[in-house]
Protein backbone atom coordinates (compact mmCIF):
# COMPACT_ATOMS: atom_id res chain seq x y z
CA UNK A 1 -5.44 -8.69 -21.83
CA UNK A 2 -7.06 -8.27 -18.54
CA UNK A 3 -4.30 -6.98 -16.16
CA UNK A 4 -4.04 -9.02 -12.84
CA UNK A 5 -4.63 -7.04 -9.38
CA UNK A 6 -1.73 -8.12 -7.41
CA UNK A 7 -1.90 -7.32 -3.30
CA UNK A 8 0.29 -7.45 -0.45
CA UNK A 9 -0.11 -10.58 2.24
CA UNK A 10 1.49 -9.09 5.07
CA UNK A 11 -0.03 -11.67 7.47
CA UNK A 12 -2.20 -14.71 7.17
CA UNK A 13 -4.92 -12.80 7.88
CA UNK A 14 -4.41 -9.70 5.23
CA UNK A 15 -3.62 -12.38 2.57
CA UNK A 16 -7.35 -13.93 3.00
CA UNK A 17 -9.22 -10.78 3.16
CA UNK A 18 -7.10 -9.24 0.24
CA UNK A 19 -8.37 -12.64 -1.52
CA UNK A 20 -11.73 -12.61 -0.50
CA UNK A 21 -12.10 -8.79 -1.37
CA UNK A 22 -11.17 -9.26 -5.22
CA UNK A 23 -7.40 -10.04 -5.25
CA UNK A 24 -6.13 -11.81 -8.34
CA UNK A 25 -2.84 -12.38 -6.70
CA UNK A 26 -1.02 -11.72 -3.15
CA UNK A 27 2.68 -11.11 -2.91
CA UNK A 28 4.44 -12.64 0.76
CA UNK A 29 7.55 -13.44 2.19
CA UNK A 30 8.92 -14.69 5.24
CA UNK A 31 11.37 -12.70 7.82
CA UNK A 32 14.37 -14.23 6.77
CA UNK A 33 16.43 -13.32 2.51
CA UNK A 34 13.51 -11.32 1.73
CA UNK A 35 12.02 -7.33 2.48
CA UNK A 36 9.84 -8.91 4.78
CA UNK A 37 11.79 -8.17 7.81
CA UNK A 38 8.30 -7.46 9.82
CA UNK A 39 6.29 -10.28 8.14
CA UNK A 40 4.12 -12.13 10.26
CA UNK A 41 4.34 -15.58 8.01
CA UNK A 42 5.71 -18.32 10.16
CA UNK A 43 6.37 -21.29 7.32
CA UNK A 44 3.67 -23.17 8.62
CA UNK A 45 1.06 -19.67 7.12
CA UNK A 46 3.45 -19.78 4.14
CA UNK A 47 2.00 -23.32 3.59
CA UNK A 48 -1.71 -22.49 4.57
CA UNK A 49 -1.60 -19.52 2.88
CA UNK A 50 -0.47 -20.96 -0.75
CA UNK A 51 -3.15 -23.94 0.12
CA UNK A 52 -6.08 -21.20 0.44
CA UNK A 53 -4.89 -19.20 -2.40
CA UNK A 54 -4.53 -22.31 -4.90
CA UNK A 55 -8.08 -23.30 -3.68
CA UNK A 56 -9.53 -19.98 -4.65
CA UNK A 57 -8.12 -20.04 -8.50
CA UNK A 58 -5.88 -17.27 -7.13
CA UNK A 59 -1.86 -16.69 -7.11
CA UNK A 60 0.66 -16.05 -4.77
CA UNK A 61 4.23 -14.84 -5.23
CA UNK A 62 7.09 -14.91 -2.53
CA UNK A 63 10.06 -12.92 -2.02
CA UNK A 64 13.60 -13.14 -2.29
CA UNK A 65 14.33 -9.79 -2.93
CA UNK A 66 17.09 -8.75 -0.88
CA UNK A 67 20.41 -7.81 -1.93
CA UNK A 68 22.90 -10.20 -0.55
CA UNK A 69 25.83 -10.03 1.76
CA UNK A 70 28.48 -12.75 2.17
CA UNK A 71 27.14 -14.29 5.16
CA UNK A 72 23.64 -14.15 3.24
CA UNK A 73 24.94 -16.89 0.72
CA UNK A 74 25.44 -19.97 2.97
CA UNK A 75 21.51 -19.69 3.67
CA UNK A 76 20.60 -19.51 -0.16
CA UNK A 77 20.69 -23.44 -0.77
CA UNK A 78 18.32 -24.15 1.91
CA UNK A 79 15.96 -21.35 1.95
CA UNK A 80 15.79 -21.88 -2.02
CA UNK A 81 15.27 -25.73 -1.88
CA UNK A 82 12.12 -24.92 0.87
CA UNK A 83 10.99 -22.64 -2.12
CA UNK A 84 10.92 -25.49 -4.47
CA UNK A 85 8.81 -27.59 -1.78
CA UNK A 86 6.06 -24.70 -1.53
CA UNK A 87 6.04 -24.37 -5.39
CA UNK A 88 5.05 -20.60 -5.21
CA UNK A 89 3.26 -19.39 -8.91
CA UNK A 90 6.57 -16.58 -8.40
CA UNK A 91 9.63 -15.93 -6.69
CA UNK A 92 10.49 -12.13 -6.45
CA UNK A 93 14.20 -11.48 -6.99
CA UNK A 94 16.28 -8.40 -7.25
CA UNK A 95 20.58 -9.53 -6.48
CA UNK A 96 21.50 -10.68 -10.08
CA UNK A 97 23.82 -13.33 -7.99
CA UNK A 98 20.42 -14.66 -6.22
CA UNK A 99 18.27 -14.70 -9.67
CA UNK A 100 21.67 -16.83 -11.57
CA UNK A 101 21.27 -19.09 -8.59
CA UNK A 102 17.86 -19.91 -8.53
CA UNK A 103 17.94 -19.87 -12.77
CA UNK A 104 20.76 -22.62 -12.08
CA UNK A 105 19.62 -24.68 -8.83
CA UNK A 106 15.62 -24.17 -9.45
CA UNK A 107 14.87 -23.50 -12.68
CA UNK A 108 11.07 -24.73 -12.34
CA UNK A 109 10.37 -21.76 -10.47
CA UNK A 110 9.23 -18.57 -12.42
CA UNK A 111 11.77 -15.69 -11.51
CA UNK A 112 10.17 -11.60 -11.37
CA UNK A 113 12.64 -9.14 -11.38
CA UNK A 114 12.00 -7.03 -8.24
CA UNK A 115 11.56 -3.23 -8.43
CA UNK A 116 14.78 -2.74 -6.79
CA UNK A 117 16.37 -3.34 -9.18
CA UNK A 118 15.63 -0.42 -10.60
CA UNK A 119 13.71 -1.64 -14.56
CA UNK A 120 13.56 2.17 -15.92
CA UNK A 121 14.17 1.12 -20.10
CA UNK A 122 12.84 -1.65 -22.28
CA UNK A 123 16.60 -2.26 -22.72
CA UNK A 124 16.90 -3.35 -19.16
CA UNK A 125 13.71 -5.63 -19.69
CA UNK A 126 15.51 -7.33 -22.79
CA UNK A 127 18.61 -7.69 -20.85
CA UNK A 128 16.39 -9.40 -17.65
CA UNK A 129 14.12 -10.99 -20.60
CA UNK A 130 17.20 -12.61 -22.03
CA UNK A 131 18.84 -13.79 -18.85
CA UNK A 132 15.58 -15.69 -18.45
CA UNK A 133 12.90 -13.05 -16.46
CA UNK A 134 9.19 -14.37 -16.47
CA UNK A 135 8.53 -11.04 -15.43
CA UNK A 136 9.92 -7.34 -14.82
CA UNK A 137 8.49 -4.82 -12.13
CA UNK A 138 9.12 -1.16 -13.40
CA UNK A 139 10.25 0.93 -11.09
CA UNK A 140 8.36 3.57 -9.48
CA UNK A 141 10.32 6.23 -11.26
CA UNK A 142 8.97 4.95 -14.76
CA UNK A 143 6.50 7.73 -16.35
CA UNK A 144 3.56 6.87 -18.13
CA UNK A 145 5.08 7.42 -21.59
CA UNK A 146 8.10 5.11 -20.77
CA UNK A 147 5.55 2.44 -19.22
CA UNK A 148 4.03 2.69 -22.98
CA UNK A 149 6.96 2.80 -24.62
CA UNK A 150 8.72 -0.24 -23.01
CA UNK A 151 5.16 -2.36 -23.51
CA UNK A 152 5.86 -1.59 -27.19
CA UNK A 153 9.38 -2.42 -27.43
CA UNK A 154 8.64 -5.37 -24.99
CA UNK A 155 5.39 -7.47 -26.10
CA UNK A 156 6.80 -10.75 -24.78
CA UNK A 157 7.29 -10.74 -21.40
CA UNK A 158 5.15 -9.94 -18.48
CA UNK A 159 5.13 -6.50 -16.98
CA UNK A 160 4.03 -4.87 -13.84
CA UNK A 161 3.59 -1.42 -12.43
CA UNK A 162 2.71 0.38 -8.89
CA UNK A 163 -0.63 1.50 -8.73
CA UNK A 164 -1.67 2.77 -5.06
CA UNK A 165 0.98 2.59 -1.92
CA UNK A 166 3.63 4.78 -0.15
CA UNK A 167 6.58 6.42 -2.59
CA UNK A 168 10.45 5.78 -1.23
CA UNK A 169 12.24 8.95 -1.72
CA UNK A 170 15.18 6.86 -2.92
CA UNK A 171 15.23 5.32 -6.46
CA UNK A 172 12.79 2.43 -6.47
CA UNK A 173 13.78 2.04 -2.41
CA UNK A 174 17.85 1.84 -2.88
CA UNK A 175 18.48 3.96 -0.06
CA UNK A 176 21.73 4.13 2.32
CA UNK A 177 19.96 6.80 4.64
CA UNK A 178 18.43 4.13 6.73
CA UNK A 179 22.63 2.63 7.20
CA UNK A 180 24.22 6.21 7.94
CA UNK A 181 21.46 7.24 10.36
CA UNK A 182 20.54 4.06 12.15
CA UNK A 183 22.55 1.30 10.87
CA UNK A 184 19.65 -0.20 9.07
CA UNK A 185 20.18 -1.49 5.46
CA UNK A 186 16.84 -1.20 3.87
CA UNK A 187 18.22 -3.28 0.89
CA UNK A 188 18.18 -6.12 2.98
CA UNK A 189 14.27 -5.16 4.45
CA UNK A 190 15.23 -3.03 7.53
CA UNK A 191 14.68 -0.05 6.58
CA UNK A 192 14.41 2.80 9.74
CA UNK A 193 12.27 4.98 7.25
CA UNK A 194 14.56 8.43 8.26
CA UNK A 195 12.83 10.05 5.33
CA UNK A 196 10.05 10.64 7.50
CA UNK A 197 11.76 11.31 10.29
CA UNK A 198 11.35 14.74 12.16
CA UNK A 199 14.25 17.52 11.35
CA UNK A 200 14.19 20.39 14.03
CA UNK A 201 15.44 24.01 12.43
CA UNK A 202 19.16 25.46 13.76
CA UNK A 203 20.85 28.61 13.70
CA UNK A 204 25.22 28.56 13.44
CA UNK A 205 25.87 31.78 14.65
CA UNK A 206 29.01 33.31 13.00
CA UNK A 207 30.92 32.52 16.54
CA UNK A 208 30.27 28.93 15.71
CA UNK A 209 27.57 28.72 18.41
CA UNK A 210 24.22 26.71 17.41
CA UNK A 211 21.44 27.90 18.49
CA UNK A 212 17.36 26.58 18.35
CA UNK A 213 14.83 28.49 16.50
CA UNK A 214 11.84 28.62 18.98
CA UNK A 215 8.69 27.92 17.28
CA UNK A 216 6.12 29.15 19.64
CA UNK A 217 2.50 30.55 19.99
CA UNK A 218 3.86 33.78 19.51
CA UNK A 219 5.95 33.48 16.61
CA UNK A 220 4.47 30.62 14.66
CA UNK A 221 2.54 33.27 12.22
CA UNK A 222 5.35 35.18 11.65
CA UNK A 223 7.88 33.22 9.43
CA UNK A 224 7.86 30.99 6.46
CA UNK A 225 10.47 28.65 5.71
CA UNK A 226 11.35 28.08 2.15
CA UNK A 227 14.03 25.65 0.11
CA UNK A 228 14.97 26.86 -3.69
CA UNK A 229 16.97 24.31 -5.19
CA UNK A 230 19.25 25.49 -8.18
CA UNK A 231 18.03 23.35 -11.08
CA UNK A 232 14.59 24.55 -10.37
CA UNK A 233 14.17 28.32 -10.18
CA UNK A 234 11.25 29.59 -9.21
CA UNK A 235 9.89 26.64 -7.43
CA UNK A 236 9.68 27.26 -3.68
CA UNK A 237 9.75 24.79 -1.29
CA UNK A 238 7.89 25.63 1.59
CA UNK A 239 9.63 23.33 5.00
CA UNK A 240 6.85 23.53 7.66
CA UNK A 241 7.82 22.79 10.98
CA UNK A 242 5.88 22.47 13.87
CA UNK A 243 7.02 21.00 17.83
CA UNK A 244 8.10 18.42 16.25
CA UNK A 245 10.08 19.57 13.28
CA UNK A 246 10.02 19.62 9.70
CA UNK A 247 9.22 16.59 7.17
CA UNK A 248 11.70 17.81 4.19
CA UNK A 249 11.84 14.16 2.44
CA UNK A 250 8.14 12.93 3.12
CA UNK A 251 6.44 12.18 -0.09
CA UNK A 252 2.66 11.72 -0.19
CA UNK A 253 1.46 8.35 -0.98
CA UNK A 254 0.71 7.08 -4.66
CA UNK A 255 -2.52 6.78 -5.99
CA UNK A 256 -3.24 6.25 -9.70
CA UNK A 257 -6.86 5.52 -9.50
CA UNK A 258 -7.85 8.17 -11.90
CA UNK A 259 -5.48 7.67 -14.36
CA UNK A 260 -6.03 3.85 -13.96
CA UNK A 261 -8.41 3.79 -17.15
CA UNK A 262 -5.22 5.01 -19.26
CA UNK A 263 -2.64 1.92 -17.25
CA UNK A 264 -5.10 -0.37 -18.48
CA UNK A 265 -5.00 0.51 -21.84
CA UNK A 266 -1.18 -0.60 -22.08
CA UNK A 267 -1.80 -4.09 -21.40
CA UNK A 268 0.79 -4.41 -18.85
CA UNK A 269 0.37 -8.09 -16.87
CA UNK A 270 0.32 -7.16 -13.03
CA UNK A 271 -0.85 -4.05 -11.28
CA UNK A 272 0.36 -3.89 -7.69
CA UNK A 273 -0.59 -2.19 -3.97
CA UNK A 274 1.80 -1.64 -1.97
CA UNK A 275 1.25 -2.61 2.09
CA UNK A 276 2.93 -5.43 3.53
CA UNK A 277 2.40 -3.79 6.39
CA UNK A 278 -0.97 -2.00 6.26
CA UNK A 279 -4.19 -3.44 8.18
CA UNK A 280 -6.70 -5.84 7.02
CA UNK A 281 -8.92 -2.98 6.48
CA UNK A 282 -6.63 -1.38 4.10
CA UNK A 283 -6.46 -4.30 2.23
CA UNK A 284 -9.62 -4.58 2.12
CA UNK A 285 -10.65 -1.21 0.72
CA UNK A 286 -7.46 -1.21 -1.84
CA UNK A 287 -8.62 -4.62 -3.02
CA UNK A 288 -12.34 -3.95 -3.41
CA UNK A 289 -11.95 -0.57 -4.99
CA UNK A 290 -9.54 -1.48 -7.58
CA UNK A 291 -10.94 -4.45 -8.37
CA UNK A 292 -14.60 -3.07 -8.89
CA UNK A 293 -12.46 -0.21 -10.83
CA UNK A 294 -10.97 -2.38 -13.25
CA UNK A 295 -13.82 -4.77 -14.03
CA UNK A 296 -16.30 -1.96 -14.56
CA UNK A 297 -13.73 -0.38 -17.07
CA UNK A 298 -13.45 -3.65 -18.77
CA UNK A 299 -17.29 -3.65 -18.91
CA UNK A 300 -17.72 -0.14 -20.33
CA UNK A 301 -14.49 1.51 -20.94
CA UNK A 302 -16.33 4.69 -22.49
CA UNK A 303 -18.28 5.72 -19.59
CA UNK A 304 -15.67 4.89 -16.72
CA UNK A 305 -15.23 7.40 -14.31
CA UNK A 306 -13.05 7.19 -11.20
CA UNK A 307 -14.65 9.56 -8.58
CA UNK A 308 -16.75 6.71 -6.91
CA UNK A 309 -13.72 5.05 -6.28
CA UNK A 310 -11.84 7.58 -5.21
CA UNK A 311 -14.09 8.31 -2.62
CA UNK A 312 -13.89 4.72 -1.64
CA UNK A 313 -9.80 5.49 -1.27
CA UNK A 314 -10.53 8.36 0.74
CA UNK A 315 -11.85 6.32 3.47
CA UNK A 316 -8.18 5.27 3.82
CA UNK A 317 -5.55 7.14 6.47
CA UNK A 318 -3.56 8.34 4.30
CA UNK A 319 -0.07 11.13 4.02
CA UNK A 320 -2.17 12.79 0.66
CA UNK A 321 -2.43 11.16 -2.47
CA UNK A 322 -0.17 11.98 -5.52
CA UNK A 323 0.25 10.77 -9.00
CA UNK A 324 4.08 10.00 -8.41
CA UNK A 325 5.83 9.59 -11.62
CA UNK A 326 2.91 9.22 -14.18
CA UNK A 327 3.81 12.86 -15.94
CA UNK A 328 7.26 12.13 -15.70
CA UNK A 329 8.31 14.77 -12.63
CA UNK A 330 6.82 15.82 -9.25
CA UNK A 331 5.82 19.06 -8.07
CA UNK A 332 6.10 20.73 -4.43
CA UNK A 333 2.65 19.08 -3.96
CA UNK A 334 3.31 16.02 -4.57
CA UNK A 335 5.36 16.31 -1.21
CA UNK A 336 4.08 16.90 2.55
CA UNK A 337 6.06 18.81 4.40
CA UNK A 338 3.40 19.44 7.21
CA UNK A 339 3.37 15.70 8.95
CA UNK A 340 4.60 12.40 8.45
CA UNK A 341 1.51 10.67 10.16
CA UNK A 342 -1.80 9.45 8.09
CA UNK A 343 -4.80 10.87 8.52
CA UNK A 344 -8.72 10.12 7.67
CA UNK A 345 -12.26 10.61 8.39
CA UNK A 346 -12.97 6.68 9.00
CA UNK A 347 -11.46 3.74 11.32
CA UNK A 348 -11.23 0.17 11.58
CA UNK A 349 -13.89 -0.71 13.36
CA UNK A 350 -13.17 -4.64 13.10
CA UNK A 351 -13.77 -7.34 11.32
CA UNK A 352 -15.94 -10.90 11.51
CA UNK A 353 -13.26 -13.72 12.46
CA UNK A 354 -15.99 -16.40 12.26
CA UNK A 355 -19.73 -16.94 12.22
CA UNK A 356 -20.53 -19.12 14.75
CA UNK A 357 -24.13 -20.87 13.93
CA UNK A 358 -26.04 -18.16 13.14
CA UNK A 359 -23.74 -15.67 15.61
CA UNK A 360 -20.94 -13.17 13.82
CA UNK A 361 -17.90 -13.21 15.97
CA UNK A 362 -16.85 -9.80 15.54
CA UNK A 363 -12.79 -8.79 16.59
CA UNK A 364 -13.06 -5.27 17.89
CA UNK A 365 -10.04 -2.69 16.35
CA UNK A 366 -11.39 0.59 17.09
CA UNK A 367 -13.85 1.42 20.02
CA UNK A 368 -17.66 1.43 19.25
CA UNK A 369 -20.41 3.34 21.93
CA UNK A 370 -23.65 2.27 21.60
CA UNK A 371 -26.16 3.62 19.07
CA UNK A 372 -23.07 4.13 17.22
CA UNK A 373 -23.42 3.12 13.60
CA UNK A 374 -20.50 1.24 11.32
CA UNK A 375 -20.76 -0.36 8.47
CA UNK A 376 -19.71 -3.99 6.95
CA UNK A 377 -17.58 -3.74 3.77
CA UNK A 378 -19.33 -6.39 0.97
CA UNK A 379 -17.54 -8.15 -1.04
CA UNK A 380 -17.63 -7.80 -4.44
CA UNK A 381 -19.30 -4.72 -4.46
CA UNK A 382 -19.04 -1.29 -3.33
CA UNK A 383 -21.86 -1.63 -0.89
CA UNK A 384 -22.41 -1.53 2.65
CA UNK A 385 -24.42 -3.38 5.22
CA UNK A 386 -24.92 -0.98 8.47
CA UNK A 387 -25.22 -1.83 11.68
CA UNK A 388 -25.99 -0.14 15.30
CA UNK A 389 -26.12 -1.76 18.61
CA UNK A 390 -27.21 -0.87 21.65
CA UNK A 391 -25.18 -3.27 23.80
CA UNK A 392 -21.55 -5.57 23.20
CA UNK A 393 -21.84 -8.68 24.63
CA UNK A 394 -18.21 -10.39 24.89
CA UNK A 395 -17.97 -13.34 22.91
CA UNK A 396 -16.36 -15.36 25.67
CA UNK A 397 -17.95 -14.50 28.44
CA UNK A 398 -20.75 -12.83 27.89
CA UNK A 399 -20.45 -9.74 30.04
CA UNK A 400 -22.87 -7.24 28.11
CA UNK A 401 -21.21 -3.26 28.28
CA UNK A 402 -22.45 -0.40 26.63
CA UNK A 403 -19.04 0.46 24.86
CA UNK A 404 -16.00 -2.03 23.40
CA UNK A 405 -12.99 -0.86 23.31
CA UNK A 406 -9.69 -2.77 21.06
CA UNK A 407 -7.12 -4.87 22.56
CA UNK A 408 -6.19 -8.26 23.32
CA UNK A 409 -7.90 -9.78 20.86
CA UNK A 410 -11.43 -8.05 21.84
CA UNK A 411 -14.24 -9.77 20.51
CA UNK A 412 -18.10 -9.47 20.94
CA UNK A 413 -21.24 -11.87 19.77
CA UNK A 414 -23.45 -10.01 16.74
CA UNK A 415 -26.71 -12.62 17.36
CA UNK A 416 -28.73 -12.70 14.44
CA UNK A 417 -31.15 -10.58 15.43
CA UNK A 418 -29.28 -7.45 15.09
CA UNK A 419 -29.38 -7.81 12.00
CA UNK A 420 -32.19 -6.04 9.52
CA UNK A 421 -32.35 -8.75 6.70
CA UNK A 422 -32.47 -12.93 7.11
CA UNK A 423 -29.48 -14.21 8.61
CA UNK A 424 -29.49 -16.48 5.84
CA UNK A 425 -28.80 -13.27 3.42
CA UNK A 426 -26.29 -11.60 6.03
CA UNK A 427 -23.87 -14.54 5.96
CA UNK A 428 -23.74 -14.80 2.23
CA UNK A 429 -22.93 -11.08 1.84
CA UNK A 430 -20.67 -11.13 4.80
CA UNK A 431 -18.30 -14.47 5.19
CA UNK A 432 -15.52 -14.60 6.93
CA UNK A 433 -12.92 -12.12 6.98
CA UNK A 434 -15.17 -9.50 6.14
CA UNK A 435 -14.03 -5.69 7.54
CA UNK A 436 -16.00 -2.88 8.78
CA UNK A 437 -15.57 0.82 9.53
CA UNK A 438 -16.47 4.12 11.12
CA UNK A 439 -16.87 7.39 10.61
CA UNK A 440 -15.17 9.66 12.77
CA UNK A 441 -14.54 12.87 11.32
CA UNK A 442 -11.29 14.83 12.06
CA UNK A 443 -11.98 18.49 13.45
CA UNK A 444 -9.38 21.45 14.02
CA UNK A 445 -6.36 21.47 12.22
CA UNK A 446 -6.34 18.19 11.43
CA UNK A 447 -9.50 18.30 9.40
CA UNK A 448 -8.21 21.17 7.50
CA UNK A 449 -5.03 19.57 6.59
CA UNK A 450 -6.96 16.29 5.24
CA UNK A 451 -9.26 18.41 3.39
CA UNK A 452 -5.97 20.78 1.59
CA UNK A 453 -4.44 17.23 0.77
CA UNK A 454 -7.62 16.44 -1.04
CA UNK A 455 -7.79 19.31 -2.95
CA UNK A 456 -3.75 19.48 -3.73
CA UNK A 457 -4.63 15.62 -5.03
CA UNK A 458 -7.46 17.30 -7.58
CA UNK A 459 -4.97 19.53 -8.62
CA UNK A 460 -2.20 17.20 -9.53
CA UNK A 461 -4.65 15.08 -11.76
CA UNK A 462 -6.27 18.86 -13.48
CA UNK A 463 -2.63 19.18 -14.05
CA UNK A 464 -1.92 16.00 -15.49
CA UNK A 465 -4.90 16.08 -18.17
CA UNK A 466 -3.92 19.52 -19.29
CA UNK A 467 -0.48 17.99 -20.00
CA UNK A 468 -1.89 15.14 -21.91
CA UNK A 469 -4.44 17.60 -23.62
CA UNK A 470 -1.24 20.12 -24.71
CA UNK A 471 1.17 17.14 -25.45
CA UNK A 472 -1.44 15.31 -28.04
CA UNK A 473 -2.54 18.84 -29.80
């Protein structure tokens, strides 16, 4: 069974270019009974959106995922009757009181058990299965060997896993941190995300006085701080913390591109990216890699490798990459304690919001200088069409500049004759919605961090086959 590449649709926008860059499905939801408490889908985009993705031989699923309160119920009969007018291929559901609702007021639509609700055992499958589930999503803390073993004892109902995304430090995103700290629930899509929050180092003197620990040029060299928690011994936790503080729950972000060859294998229905709220360009990238990943596996499963698109993922800003779950536990590097922020070597340049005629109208997201090169993402491929230009002229009113710069809805005119093929050819390869990039490599400290990250990442999956190697001898 070829597994289906499912994306997030955090916007119109992201939903088309996740489409048009190899998407088999897109997962949305609106503000209101869903996680989508920042979506940018007004019902009207719901409507387009579902229109464009039917029209494409595509799918789209929509949320109701969160978990319900008693002043949520009064809205449940409406918002589920506009469901049953959009006649989504999916409805997302975690609150066993929501999923008995729609099972009893719509039971046309297909119901998928959310991942918060926590699916760790093929007996919580049968138990969903039975209750009427179309679908179950595992939970992040599933390992590989469970994700096998429930595919076995489950062969009849459709399965999906994470694949590439942030990790929740709470169990498949259950977390009351978000309430105590900043009376956000994000069960019900609010959540404040105090995990990766900065937490400055104090001292309680024995008079009960608290005192700061100065980090300084001085004394930055001299100290390291370390955790040991009890069940681990050995295992040193090294808490970094700079001006800012210290990152003690920040996980890196999940990445299972080269163990992706060994998900496939299982068979399991859906593979998802995580997102919602992610740019176009991320999209983009996690769409086009993954989807040139799996069909080139399908193609020639012996020779698959997943370096080249790995170094597509790279491109990304990202915390680190880890393998999350896969062997089962994490390791001190599968955790960033340096900084909460992403970093990368390449931007979002922009992206082409229409052709008009023969002219790209190009939506600046990143400033370009001229002579500076970026390149156009293609569809379907891993390739790139690049481009330099030695002037911007603004699309509306023509003023010509020799820099662009982001922001209010920036956009310059590409005429066709900055192009080095037929126009003909360049609009083919790049339609609308296409994203482009630059490179912009980090220096100092930052480039050494995103370079350790990289390595740390190599280790985890050298790790990870010697496991596999020791466990099948």
């Amino acid at each position: 069974m070829k597994s289906e590449l499912l994306l997030p649709a955090g916007s119109l926008v992201k939903l088309k270019t996740a489409i048009l860059y190899g998407a088999d499905a897109v997962y949305a939801g609106t503000p209101d009974m869903s996680l989508r408490t920042q979506s940018k889908f007004s019902m009207e985009d719901i409507k387009e959106g579902i229109d464009f993705v039917h029209s494409k031989g595509k799918k789209i699923y929509l949320t109701l995922n969160l978990y319900t309160h008693n002043k949520d119920i009064a809205k449940l009969p409406h918002f589920v009757e506009t469901l049953r007018e959009l006649k989504p291929d999916g409805v997302l559901i975690a609150d066993p009181g929501v999923f008995l609702y729609l099972k009893e007021n719509a039971p046309e639509l297909k119901r998928f058990v959310s991942t918060q609700a926590n699916i760790c055992s093929y007996q919580t499958v049968k138990f969903w299965q039975d209750l009427g589930a179309d679908l179950c999503v595992l939970g992040r803390e599933v390992s590989y060997d469970e994700m096998a073993e429930i595919r076995k004892h489950c062969p009849d109902i459709k399965l999906e896993t994470f694949i590439h995304g942030a990790m929740c430090m709470s169990y498949s995103g259950r977390c009351l941190i978000s309430n105590f700290l900043a009376d956000r629930s994000a069960n019900q899509g609010k959540c404040a995300h105090c995990c990766r929050w900065h937490y400055k180092l104090h001292l309680r003197l024995k008079d009960g006085t608290i005192k700061d620990i100065e980090i300084n040029e001085n004394n930055k060299d001299m100290f390291e701080y370390l955790v040991k928690e009890e069940f681990r011994p050995g295992e040193l936790y090294e808490i970094v913390e700079d001006e800012h503080g210290a990152y003690i729950m920040n996980s890196k972000d999940l990445c299972m591109m080269p163990r992706l060859d060994k998900i496939l294998e299982l068979g399991l229905h859906s593979l998802k990216i995580e997102g919602r709220n992610k740019t176009e360009y991320y999209a983009a990238i996690t769409a086009r890699a993954y989807r040139q990943a799996i069909d080139d596996y399908i193609r020639n499963p012996k020779e698959w490798n997943s370096e080249k698109y790995m170094n597509e993922l790279n491109t990304l800003q990202n915390r680190g990459y880890c393998l999350g779950f896969y062997d089962g536990h994490l390791t001190n590097i599968s955790q960033n304690y340096e900084y909460t922020r992403t970093l990368g070597d390449w931007l979002f340049a922009g992206s082409i919001v229409e052709w008009d005629g023969d002219d790209a109208i190009f939506e600046i997201r990143n400033f370009i200088n001229a002579d500076e090169e970026f390149e156009f993402l293609v569809p379907d491929s891993l390739d790139v069409i690049k481009l330099k230009l030695t002037e911007f002229e603004d699309a509306v009113s023509g003023e010509i500049t020799p820099r662009v710069s982001a922001g209010q809805e920036k956009k310059i005119r590409i005429r066709p004759t900055a192009w080095n093929m037929p126009i003909e050819e360049i609009k083919a390869k790049l339609p609308q919605y296409t994203v482009a990039r630059k490179f912009m490599p980090l220096g100092g400290e930052n480039g050494e961090m995103l370079n350790r990250k990289k390595e740390e990442f190599e280790i985890i999956c050298k790790n990870a086959i010697q496991t596999a190697k020791q466990q099948n001898s």
